[in-house]
Protein backbone atom coordinates (compact mmCIF):
# COMPACT_ATOMS: atom_id res chain seq x y z
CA UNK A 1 64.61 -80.05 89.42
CA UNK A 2 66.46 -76.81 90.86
CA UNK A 3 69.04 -77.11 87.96
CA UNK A 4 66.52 -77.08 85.48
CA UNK A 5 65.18 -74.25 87.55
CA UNK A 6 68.44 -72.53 87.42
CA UNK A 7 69.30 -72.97 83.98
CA UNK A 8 66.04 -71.74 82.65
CA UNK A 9 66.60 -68.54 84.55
CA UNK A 10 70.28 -68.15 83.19
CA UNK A 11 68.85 -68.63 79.31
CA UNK A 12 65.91 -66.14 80.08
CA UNK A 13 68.51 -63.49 81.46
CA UNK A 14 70.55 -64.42 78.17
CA UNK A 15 67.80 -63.96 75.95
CA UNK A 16 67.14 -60.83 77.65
CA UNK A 17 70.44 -59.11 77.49
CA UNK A 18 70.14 -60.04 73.55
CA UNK A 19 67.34 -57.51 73.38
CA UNK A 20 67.69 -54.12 72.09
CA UNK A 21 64.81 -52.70 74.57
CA UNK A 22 66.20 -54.65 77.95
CA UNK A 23 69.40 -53.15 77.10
CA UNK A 24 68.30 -49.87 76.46
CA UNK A 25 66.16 -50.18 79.79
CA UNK A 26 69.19 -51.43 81.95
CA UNK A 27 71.44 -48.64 80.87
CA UNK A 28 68.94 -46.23 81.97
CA UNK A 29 68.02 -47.39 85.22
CA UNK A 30 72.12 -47.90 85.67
CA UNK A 31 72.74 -44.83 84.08
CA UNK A 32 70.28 -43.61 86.61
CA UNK A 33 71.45 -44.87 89.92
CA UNK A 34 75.32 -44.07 88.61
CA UNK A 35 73.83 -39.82 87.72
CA UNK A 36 71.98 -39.41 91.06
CA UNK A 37 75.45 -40.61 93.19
CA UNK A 38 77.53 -38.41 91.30
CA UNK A 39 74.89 -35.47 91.12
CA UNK A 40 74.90 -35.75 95.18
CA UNK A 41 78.70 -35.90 95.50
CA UNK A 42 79.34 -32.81 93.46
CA UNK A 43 76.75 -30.80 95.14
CA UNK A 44 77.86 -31.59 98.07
CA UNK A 45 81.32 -30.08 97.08
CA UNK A 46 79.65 -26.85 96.00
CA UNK A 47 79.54 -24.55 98.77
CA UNK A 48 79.14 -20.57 99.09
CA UNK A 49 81.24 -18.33 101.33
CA UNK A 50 80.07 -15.86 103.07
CA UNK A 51 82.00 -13.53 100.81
CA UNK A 52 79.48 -14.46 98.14
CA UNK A 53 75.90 -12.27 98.38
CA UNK A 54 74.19 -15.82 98.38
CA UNK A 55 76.30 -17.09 100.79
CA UNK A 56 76.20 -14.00 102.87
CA UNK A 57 72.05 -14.25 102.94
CA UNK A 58 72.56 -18.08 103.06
CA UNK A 59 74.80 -17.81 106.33
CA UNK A 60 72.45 -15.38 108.22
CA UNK A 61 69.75 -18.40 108.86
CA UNK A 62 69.33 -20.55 111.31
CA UNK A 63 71.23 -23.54 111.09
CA UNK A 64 68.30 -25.87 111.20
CA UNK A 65 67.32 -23.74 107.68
CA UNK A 66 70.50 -23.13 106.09
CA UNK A 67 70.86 -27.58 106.19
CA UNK A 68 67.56 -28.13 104.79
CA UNK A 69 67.83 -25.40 101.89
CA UNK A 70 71.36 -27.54 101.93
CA UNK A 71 69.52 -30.32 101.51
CA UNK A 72 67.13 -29.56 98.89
CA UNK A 73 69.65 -27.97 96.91
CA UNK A 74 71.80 -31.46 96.64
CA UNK A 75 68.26 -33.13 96.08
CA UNK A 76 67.61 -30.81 92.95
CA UNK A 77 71.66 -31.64 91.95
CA UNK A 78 71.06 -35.39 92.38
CA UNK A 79 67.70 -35.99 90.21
CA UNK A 80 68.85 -33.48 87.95
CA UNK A 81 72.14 -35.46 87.23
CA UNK A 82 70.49 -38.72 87.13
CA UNK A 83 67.61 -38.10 84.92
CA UNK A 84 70.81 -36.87 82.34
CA UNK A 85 72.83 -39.94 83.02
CA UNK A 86 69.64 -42.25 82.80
CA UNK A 87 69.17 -40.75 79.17
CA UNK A 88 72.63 -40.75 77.81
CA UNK A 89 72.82 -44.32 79.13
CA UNK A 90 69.32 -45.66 77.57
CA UNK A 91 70.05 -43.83 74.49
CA UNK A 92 73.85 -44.43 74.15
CA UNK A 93 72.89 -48.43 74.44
CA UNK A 94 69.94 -48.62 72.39
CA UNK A 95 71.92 -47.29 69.78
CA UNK A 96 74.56 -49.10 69.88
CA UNK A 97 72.30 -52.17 70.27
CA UNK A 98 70.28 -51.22 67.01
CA UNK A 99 73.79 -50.41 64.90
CA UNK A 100 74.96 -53.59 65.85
CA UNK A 101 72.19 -56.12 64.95
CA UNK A 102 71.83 -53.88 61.66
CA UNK A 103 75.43 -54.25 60.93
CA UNK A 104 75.99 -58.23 62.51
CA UNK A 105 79.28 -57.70 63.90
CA UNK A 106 80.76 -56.53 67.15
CA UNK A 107 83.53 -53.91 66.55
CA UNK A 108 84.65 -50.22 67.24
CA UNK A 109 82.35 -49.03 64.74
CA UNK A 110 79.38 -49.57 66.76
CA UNK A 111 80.57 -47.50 69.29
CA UNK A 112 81.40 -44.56 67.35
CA UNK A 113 78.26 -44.45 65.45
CA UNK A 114 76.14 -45.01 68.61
CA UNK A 115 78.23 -42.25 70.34
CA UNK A 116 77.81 -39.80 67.23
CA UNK A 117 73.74 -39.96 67.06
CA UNK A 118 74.04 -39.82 71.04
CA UNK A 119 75.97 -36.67 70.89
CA UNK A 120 74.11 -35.21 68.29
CA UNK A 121 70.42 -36.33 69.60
CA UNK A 122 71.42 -34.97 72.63
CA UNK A 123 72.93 -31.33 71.38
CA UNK A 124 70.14 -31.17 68.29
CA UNK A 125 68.10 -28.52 70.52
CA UNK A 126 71.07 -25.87 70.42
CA UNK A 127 71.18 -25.76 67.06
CA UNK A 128 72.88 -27.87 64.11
CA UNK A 129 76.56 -26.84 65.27
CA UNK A 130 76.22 -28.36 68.64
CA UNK A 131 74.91 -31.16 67.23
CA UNK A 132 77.87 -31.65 65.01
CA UNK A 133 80.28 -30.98 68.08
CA UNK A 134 78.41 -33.09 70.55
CA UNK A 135 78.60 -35.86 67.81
CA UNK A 136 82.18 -35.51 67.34
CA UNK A 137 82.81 -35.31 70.97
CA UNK A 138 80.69 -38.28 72.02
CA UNK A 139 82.14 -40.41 68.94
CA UNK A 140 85.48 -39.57 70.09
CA UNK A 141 85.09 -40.47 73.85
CA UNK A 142 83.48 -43.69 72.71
CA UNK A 143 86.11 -44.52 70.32
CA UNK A 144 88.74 -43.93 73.55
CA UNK A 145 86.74 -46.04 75.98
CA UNK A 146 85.94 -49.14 73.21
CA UNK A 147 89.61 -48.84 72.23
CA UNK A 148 90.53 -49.03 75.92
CA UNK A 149 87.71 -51.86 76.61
CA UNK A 150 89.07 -54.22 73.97
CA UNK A 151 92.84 -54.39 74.28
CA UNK A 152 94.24 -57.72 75.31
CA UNK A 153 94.92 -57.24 79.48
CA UNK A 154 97.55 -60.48 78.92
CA UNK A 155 100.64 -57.35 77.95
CA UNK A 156 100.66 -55.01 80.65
CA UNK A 157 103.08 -52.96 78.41
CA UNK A 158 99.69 -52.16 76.56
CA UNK A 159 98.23 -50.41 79.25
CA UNK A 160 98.60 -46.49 78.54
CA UNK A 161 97.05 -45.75 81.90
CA UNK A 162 99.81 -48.11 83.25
């Protein structure tokens, strides 16, 4: 009975990780999680000297104050980063999930055409030049990544990182 149980949960999670929209979703809310970390670990490296007029005005506080503007400031960092993470994930992997069913196969090609509408989707607001460039650039990173993601790990003379 629990093995039944089991196995009907493992082909619903299958069946669900088939679909365009639960991937889409996943990558977001990963995307998400993975933005909001990094937003909060890079404002936290940001600082102002007192040499700096904001970090003159910022050092003549109280201490209680100048940790909760601190605060808020790395809050602002963090959603801000993971709301732009969240959508370059969900979009990146719908994408990709769309290009492949249309095409059938699994291959490189996905990849760069999901990373070339991502780029451009994403720039499209600047203008058509940044959308070129941010589809070139995103193709290109997704090329290096897929090509790095699918070499055999068997030769560890293929590893360039190695």
């Amino acid at each position: 009975m629990e093995r039944k149980l089991i196995e009907g949960f493992v082909e619903q999670m299958q069946l669900a990780m088939e679909s365009c929209p639960a991937k889409s979703a996943i990558s977001g809310v990963m995307g998400f999680g993975l933005g909001g970390m990094f937003g909060l670990f890079m404002s936290s490296m940001r600082y102002d000297t007192p040499l700096t007029a904001q970090g003159a005005e910022i050092s003549k506080l109280p201490v209680a104050q100048q940790l909760r503007q601190g605060f808020k400031e790395m809050g602002r960092a963090s959603w801000g980063s993971a709301k732009n993470f969240g959508m370059v994930g969900m979009i990146f992997a719908g994408t990709e999930c769309a290009i492949e069913g249309f095409r059938a196969k699994n291959d490189l090609t996905n990849g760069v055409a999901a990373g070339c509408i991502t780029g451009g989707a994403l720039a499209a607001k600047a203008g058509p030049q940044a959308a070129a460039v941010g589809c070139a650039g995103f193709a290109a990173f997704s090329a290096a990544i897929d090509y790095y993601m699918r070499m055999p790990s068997d030769d560890p003379g293929n590893d360039p990182v190695m």
